[in-house]
N, C-alpha and C. Protein backbone atom coordinates (compact mmCIF):
# COMPACT_ATOMS: atom_id res chain seq x y z
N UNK A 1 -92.04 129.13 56.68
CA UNK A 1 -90.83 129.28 57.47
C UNK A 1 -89.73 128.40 56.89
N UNK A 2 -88.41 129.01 56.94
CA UNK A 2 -87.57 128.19 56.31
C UNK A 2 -87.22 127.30 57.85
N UNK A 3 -86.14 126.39 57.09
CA UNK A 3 -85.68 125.53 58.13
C UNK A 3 -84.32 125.39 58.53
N UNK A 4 -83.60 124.48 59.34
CA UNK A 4 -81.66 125.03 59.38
C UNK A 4 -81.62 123.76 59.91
N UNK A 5 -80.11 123.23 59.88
CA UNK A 5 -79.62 122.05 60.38
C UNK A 5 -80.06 122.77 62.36
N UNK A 6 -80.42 121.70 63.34
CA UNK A 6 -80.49 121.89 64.44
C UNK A 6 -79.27 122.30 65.28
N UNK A 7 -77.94 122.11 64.82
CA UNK A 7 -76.80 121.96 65.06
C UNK A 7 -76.44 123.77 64.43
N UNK A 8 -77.03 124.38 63.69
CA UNK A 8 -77.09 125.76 63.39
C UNK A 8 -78.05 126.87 64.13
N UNK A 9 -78.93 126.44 65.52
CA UNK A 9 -79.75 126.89 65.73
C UNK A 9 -78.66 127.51 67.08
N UNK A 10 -79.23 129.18 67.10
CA UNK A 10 -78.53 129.76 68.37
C UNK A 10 -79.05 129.39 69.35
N UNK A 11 -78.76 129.41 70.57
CA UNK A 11 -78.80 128.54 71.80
C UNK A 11 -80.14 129.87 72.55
N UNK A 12 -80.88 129.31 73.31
CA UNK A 12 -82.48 129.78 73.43
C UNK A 12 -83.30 129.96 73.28
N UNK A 13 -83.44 129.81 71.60
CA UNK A 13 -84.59 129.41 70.68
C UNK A 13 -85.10 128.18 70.95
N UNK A 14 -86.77 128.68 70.82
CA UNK A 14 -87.68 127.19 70.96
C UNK A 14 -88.08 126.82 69.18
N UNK A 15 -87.71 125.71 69.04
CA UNK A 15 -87.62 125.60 67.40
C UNK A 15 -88.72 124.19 67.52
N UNK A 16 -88.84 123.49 66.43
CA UNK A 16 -89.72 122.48 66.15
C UNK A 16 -89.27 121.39 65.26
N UNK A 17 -88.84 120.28 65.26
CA UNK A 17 -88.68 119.43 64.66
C UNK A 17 -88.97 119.32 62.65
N UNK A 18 -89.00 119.87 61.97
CA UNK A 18 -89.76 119.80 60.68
C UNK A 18 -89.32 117.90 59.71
N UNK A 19 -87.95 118.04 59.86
CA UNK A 19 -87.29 117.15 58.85
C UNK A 19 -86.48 116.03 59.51
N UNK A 20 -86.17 114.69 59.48
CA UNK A 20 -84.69 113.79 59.43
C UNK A 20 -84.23 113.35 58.31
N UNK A 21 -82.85 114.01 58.25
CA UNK A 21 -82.27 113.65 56.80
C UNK A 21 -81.25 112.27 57.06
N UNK A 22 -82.27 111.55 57.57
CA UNK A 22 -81.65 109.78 58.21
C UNK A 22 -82.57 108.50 57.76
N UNK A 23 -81.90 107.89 58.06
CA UNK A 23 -82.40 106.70 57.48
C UNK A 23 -84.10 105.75 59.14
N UNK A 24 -84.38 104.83 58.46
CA UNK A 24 -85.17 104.43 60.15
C UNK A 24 -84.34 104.42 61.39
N UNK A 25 -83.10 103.62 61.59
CA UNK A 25 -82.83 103.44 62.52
C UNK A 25 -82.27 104.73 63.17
N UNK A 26 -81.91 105.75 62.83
CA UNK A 26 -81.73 106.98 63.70
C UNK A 26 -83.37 107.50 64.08
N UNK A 27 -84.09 107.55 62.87
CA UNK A 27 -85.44 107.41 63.46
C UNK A 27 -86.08 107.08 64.59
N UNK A 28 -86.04 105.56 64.55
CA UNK A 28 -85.91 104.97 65.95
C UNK A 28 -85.04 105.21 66.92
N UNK A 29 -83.99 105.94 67.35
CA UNK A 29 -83.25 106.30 68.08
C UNK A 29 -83.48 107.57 68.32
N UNK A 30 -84.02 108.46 67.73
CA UNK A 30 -84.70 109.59 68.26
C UNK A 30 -85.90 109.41 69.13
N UNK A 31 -86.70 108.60 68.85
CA UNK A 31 -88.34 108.64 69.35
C UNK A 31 -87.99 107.81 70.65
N UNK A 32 -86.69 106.99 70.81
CA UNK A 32 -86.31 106.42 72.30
C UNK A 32 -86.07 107.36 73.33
N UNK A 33 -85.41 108.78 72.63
CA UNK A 33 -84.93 109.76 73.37
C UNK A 33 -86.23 110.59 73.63
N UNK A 34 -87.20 110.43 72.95
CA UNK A 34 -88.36 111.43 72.92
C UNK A 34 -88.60 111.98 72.18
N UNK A 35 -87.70 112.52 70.99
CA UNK A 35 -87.85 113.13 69.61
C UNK A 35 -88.33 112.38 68.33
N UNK A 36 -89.66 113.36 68.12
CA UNK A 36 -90.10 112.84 66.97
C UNK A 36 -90.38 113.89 65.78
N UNK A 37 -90.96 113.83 65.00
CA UNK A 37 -91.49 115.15 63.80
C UNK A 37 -92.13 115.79 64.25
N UNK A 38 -91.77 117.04 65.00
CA UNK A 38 -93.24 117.79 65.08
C UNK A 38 -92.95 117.99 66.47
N UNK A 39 -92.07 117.35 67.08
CA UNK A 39 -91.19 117.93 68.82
C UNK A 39 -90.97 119.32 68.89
N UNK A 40 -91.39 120.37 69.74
CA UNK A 40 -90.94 121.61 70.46
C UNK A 40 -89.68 121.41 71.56
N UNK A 41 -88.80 121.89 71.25
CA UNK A 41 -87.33 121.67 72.20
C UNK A 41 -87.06 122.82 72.32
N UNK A 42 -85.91 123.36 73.11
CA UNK A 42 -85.37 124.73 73.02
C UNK A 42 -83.95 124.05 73.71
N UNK A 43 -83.08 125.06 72.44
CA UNK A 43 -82.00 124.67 72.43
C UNK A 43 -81.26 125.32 73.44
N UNK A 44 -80.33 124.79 74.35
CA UNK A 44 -79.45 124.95 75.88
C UNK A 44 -78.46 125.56 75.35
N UNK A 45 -77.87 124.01 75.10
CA UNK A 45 -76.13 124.65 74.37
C UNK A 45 -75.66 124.48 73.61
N UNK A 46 -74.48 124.42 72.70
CA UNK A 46 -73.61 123.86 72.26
C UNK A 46 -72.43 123.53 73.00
N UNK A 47 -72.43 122.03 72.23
CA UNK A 47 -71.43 121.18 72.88
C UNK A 47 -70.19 121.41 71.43
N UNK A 48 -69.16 121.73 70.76
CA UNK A 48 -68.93 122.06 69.31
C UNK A 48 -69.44 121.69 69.00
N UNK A 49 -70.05 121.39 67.81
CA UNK A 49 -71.06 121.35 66.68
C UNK A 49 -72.34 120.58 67.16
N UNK A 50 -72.21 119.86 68.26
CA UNK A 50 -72.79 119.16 69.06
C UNK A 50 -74.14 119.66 69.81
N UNK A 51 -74.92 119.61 70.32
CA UNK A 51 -76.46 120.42 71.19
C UNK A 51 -76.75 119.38 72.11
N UNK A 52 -77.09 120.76 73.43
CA UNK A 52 -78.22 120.17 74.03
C UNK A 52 -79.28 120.87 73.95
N UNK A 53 -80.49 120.13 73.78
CA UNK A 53 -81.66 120.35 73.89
C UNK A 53 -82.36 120.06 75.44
N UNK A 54 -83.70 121.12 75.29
CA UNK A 54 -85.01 120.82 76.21
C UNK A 54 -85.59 120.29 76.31
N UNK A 55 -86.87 119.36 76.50
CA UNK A 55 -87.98 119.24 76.41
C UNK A 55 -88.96 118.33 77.49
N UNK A 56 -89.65 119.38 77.82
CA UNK A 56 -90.85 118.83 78.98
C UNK A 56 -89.78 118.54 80.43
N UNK A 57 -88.76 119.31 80.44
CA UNK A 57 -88.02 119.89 81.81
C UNK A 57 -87.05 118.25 81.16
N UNK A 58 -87.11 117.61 80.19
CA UNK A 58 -85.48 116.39 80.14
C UNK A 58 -84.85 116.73 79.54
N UNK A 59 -83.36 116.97 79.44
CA UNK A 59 -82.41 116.97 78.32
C UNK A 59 -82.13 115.87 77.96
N UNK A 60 -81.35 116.33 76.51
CA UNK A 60 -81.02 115.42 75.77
C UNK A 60 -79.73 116.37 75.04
N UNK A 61 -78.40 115.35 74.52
CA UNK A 61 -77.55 115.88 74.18
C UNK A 61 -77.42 115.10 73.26
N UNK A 62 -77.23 115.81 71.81
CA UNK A 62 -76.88 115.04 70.70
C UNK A 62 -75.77 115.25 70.08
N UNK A 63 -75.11 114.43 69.53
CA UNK A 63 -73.50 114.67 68.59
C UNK A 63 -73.87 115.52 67.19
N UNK A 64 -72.96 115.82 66.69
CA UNK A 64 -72.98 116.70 65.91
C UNK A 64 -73.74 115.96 64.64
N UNK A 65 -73.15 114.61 64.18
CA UNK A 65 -73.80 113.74 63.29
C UNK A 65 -75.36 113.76 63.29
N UNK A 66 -76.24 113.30 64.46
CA UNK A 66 -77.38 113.55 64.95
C UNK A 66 -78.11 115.42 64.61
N UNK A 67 -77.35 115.72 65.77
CA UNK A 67 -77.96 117.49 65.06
C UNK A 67 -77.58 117.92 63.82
N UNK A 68 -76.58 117.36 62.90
CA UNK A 68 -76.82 117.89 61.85
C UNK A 68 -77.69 117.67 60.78
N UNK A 69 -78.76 116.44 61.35
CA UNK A 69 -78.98 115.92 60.17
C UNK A 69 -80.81 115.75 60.36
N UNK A 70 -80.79 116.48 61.53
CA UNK A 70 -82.09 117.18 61.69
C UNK A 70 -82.37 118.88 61.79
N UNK A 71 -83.26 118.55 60.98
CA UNK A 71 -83.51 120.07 60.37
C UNK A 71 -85.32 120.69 61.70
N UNK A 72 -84.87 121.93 61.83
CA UNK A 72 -85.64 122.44 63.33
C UNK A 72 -85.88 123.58 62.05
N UNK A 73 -86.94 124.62 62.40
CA UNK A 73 -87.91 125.41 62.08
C UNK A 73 -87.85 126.04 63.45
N UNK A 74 -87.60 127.92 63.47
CA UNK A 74 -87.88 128.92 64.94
C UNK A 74 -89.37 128.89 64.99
N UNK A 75 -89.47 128.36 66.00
CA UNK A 75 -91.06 129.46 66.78
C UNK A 75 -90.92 130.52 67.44
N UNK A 76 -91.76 131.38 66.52
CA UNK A 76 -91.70 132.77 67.31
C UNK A 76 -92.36 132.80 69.08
């Protein structure tokens, strides 16, 4: 399966975490929010370039910097 910036994903797809094209400390600032490698989310909305995500009934809204620089994989 290929993969896409998260910030490119259409809004209702349940996608999967594959990649962070970041350094640790966004690392660590994901896994505070709940996101780690290998997370199932489904994407809500777009905020402009911006997302909110699902997961396990919590949102989470990330800036565009953030979603762009994680890369999500669709689950069928």
């Amino acid at each position: 399966m290929s993969s896409q910036p998260l910030s490119e994903t259409p809004v209702g797809l349940k996608v999967r975490l594959v990649a962070i094209d970041g350094g640790r400390q966004l690392t660590r600032r994901l896994l505070a929010l709940g996101l780690t490698l290998g997370s199932e989310v489904e994407v809500l909305h777009h905020r402009g370039r911006g997302v909110v995500v699902a997961k396990q009934g919590n949102r989470v809204a990330l800036g565009k910097g953030i979603a762009e620089k994680l890369q999500a994989e669709i689950l069928e």
